[in-house]
PDB file of N, CA and C in Angstrom:
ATOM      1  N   UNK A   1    -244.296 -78.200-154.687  1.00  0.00           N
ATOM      2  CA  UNK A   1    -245.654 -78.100-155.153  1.00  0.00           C
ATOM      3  C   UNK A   1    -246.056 -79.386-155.894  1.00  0.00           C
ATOM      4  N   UNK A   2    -245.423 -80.076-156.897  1.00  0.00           N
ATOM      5  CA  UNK A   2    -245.634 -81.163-157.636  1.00  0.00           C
ATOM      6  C   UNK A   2    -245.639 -82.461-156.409  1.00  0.00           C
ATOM      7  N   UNK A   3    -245.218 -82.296-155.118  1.00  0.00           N
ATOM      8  CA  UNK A   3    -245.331 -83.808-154.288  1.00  0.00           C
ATOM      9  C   UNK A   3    -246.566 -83.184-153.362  1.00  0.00           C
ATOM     10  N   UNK A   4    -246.965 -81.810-153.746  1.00  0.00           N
ATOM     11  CA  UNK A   4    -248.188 -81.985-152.949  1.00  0.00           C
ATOM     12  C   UNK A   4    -249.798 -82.165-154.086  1.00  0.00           C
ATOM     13  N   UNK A   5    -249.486 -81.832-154.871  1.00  0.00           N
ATOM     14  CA  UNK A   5    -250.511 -82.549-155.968  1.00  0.00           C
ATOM     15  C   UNK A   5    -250.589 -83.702-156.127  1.00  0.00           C
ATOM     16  N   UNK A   6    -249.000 -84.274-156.636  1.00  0.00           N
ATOM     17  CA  UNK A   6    -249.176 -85.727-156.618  1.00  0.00           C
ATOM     18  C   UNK A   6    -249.851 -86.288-155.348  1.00  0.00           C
ATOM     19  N   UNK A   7    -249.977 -85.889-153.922  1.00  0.00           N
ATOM     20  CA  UNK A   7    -250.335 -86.276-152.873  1.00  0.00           C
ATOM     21  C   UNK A   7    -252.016 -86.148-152.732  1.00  0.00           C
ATOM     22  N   UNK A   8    -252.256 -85.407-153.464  1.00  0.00           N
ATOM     23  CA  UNK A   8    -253.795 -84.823-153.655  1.00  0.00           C
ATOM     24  C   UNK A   8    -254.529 -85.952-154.236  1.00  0.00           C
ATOM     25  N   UNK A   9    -253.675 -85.912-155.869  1.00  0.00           N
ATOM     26  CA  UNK A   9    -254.074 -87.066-156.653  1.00  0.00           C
ATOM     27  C   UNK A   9    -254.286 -88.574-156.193  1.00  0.00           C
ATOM     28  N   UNK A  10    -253.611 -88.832-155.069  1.00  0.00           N
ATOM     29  CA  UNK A  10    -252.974 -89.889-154.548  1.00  0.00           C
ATOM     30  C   UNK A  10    -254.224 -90.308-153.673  1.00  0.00           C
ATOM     31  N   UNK A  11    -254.676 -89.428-152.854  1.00  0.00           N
ATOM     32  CA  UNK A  11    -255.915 -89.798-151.985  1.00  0.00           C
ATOM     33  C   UNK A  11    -257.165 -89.007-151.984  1.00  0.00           C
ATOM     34  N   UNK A  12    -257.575 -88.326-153.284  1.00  0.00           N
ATOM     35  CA  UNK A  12    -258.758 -87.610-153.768  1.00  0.00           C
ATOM     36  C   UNK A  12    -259.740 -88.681-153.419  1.00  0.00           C
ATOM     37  N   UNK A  13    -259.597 -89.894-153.274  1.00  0.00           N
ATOM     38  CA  UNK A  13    -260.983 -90.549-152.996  1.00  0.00           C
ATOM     39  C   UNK A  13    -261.689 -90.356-151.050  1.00  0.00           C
ATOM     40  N   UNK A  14    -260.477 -90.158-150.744  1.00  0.00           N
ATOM     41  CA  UNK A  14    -260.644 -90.310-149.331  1.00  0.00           C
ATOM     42  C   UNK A  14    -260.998 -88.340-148.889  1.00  0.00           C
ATOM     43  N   UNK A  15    -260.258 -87.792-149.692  1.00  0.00           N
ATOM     44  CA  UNK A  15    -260.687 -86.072-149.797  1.00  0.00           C
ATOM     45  C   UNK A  15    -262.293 -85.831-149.894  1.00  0.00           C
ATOM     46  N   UNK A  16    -262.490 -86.517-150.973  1.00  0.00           N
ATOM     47  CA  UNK A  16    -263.856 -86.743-151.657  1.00  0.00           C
ATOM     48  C   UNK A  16    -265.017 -87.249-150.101  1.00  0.00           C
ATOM     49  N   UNK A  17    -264.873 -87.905-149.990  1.00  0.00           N
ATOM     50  CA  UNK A  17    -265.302 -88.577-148.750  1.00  0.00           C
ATOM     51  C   UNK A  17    -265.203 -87.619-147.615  1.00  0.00           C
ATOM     52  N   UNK A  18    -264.736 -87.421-147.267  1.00  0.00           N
ATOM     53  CA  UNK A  18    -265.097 -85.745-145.866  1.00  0.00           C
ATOM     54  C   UNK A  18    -265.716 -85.165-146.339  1.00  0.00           C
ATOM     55  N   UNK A  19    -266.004 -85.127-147.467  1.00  0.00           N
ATOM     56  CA  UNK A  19    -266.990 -83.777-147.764  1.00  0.00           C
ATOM     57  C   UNK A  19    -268.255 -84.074-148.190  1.00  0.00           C
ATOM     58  N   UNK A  20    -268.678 -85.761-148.482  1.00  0.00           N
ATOM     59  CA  UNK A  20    -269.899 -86.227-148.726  1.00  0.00           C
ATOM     60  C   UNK A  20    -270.181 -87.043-147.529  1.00  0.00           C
ATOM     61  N   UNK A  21    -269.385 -87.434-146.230  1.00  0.00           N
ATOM     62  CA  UNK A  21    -270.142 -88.019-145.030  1.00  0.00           C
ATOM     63  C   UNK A  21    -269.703 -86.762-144.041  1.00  0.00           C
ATOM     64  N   UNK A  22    -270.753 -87.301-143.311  1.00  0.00           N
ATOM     65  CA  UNK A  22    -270.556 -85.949-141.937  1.00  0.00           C
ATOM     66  C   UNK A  22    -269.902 -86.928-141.049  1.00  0.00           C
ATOM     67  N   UNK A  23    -269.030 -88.547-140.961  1.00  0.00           N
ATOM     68  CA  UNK A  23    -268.546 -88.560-140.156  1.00  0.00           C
ATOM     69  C   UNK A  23    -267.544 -88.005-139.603  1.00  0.00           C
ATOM     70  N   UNK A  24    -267.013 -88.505-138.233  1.00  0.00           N
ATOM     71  CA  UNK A  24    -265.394 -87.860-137.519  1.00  0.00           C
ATOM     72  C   UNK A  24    -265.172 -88.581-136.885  1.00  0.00           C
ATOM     73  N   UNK A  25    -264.009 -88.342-136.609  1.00  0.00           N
ATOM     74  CA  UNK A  25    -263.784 -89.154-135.156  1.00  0.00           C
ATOM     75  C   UNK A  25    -263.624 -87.862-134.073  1.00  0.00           C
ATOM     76  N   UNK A  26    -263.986 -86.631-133.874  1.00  0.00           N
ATOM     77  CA  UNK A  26    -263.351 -85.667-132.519  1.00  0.00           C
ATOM     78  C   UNK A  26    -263.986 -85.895-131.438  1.00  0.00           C
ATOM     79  N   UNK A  27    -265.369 -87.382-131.471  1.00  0.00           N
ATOM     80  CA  UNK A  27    -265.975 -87.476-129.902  1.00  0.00           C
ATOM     81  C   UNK A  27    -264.658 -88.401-129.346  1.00  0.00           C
ATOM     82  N   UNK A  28    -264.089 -89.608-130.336  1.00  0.00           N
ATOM     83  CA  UNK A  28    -262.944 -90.594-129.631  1.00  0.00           C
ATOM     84  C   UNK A  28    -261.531 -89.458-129.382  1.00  0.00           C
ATOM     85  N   UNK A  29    -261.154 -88.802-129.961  1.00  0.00           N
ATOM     86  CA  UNK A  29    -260.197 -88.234-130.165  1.00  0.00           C
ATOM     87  C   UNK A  29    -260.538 -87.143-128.368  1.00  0.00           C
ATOM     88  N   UNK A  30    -261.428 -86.830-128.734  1.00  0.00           N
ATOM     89  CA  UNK A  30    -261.736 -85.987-127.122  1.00  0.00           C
ATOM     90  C   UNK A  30    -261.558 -86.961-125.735  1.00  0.00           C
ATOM     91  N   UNK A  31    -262.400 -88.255-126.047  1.00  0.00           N
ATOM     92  CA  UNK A  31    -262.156 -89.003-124.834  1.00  0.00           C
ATOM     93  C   UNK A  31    -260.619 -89.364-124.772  1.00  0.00           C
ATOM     94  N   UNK A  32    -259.979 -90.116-125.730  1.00  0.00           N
ATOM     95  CA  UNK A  32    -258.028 -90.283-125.213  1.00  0.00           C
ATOM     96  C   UNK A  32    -257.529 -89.176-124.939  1.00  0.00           C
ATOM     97  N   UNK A  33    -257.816 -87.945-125.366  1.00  0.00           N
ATOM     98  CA  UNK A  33    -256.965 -86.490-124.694  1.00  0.00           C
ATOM     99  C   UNK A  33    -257.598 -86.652-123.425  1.00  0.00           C
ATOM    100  N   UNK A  34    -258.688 -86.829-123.354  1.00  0.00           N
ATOM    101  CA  UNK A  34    -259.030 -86.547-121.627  1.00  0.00           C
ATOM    102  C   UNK A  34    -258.901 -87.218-120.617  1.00  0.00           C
ATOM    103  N   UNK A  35    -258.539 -88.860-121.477  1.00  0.00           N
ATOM    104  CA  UNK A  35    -258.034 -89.991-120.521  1.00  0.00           C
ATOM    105  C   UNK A  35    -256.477 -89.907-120.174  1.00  0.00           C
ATOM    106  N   UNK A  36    -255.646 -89.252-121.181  1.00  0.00           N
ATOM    107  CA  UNK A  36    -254.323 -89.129-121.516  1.00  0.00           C
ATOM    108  C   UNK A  36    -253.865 -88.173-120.276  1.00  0.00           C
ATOM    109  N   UNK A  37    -255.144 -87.048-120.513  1.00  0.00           N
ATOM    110  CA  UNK A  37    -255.050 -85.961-118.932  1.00  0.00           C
ATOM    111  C   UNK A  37    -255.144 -86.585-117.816  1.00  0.00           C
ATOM    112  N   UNK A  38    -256.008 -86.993-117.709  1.00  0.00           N
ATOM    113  CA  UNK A  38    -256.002 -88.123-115.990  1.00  0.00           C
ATOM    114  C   UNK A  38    -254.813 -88.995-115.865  1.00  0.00           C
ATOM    115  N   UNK A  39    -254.335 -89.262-117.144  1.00  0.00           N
ATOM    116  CA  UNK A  39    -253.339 -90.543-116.788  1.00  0.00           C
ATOM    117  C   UNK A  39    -252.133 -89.604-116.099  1.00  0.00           C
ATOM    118  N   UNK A  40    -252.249 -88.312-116.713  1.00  0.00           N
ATOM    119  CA  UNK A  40    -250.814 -87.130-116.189  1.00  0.00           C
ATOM    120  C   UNK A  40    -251.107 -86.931-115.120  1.00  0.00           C
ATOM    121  N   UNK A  41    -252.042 -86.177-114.807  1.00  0.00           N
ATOM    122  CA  UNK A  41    -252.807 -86.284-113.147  1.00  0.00           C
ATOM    123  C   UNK A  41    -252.673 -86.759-112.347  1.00  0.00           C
ATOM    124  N   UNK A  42    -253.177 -88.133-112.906  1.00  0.00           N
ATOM    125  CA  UNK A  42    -253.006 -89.095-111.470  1.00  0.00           C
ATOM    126  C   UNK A  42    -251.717 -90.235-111.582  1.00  0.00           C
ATOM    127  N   UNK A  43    -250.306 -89.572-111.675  1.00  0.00           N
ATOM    128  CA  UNK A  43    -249.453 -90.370-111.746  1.00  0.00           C
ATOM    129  C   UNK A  43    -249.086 -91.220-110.112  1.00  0.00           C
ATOM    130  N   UNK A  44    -249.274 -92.366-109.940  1.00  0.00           N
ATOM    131  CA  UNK A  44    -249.430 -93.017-108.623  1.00  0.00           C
ATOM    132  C   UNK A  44    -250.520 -93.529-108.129  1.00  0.00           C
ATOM    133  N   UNK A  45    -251.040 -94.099-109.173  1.00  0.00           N
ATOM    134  CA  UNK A  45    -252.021 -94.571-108.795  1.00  0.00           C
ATOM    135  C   UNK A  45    -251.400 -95.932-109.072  1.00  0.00           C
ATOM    136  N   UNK A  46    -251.325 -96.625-107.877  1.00  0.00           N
ATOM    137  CA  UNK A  46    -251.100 -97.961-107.793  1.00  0.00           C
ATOM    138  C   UNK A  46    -251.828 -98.843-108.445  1.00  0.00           C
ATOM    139  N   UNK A  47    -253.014 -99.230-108.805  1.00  0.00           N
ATOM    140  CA  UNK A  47    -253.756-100.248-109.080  1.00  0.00           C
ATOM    141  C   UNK A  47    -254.351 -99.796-110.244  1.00  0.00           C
ATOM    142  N   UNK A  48    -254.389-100.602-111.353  1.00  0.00           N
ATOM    143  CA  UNK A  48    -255.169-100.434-112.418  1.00  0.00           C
ATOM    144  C   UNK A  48    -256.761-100.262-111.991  1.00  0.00           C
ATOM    145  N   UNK A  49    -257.387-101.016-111.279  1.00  0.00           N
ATOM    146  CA  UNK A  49    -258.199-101.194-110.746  1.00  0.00           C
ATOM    147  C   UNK A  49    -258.903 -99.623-110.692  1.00  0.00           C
ATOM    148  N   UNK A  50    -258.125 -98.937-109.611  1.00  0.00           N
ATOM    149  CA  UNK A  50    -258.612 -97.396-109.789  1.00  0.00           C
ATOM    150  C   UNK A  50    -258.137 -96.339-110.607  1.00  0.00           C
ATOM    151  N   UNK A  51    -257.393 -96.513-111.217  1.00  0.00           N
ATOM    152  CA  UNK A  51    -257.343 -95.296-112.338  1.00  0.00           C
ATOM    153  C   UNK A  51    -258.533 -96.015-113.714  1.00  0.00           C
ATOM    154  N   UNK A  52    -258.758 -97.238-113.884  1.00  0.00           N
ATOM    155  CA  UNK A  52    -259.770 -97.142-114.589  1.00  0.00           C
ATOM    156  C   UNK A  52    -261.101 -96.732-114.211  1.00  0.00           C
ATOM    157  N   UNK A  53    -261.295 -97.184-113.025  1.00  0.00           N
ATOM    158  CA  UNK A  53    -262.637 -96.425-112.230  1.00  0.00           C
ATOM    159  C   UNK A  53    -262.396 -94.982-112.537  1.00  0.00           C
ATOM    160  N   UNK A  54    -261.742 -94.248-112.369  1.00  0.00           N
ATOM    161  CA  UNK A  54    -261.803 -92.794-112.082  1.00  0.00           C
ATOM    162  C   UNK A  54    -261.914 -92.689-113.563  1.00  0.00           C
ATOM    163  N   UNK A  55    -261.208 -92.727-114.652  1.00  0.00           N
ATOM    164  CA  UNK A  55    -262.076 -92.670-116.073  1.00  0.00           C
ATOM    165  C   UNK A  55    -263.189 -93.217-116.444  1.00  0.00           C
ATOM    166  N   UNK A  56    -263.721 -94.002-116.182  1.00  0.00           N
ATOM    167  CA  UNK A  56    -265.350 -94.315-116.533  1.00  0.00           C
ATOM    168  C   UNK A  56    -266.166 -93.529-115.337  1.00  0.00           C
ATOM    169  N   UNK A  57    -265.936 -92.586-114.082  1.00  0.00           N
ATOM    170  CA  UNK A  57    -266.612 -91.908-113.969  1.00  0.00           C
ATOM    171  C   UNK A  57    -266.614 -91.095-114.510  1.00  0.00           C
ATOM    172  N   UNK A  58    -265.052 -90.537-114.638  1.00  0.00           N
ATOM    173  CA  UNK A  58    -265.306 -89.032-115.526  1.00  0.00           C
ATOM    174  C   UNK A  58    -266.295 -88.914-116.653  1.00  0.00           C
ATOM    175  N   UNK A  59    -266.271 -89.953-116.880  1.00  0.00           N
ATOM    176  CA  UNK A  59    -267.379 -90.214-118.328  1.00  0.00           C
ATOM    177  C   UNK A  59    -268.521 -90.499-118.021  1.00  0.00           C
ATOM    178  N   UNK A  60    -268.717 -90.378-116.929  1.00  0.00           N
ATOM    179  CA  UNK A  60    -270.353 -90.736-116.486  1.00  0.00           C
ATOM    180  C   UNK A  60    -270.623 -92.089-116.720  1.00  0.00           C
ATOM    181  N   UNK A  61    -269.752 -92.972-117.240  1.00  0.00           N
ATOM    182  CA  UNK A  61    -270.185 -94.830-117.128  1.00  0.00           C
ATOM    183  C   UNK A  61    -270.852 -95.327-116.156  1.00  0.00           C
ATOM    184  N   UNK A  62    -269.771 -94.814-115.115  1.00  0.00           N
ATOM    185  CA  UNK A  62    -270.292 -95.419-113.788  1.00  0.00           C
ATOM    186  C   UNK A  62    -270.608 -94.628-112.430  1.00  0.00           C
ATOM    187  N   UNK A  63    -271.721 -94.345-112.018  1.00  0.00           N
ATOM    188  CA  UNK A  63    -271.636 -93.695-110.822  1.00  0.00           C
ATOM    189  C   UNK A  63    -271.273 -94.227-109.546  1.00  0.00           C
ATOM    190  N   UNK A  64    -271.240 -93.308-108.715  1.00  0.00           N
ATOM    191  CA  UNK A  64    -270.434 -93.636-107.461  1.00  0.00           C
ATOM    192  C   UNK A  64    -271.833 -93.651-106.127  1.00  0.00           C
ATOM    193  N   UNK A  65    -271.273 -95.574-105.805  1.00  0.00           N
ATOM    194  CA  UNK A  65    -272.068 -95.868-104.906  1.00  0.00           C
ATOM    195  C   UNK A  65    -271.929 -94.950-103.570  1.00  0.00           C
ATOM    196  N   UNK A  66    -273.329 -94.364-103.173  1.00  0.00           N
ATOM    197  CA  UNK A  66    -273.048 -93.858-101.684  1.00  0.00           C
ATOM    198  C   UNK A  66    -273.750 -95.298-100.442  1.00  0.00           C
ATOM    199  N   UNK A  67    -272.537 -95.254 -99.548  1.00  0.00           N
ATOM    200  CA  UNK A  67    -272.803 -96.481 -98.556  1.00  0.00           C
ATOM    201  C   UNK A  67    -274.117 -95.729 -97.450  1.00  0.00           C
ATOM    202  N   UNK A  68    -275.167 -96.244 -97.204  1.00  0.00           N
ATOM    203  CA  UNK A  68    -275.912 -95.861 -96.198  1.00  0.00           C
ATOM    204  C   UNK A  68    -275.726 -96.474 -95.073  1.00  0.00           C
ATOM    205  N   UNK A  69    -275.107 -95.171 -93.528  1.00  0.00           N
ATOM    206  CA  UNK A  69    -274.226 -94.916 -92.853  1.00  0.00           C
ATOM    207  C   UNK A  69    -275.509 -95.082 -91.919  1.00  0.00           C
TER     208      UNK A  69
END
């Protein structure tokens, strides 16, 4: 109990702070879990080239050209 007070005491400024900004990080924290998932997914993907494409679509960055046939 005393190394978790002392631990309290230790970073009350930064405690203090979550509770007077509404920032976060769970939008970045969502995109690396979901890039982290594709990376499990698509193990074999030869080329950097396309496993980064396929994450900036998933994310809607970039859409996918259709060729007129």
């Amino acid at each position: 109990m005393k190394t978790a007070i002392s631990t309290m005491k230790k970073y009350i400024s930064y405690i203090e702070n979550t509770f007077k900004y509404k920032y976060n990080n769970e939008v970045l924290e969502g995109i690396n879990n979901k890039i982290k998932t594709i990376k499990r997914i698509a193990f074999g993907y030869r080329c950097f080239y396309h496993f980064k494409n396929r994450i900036l679509i998933t994310h809607n960055l970039v859409t996918i050209k259709k060729g007129v046939h």
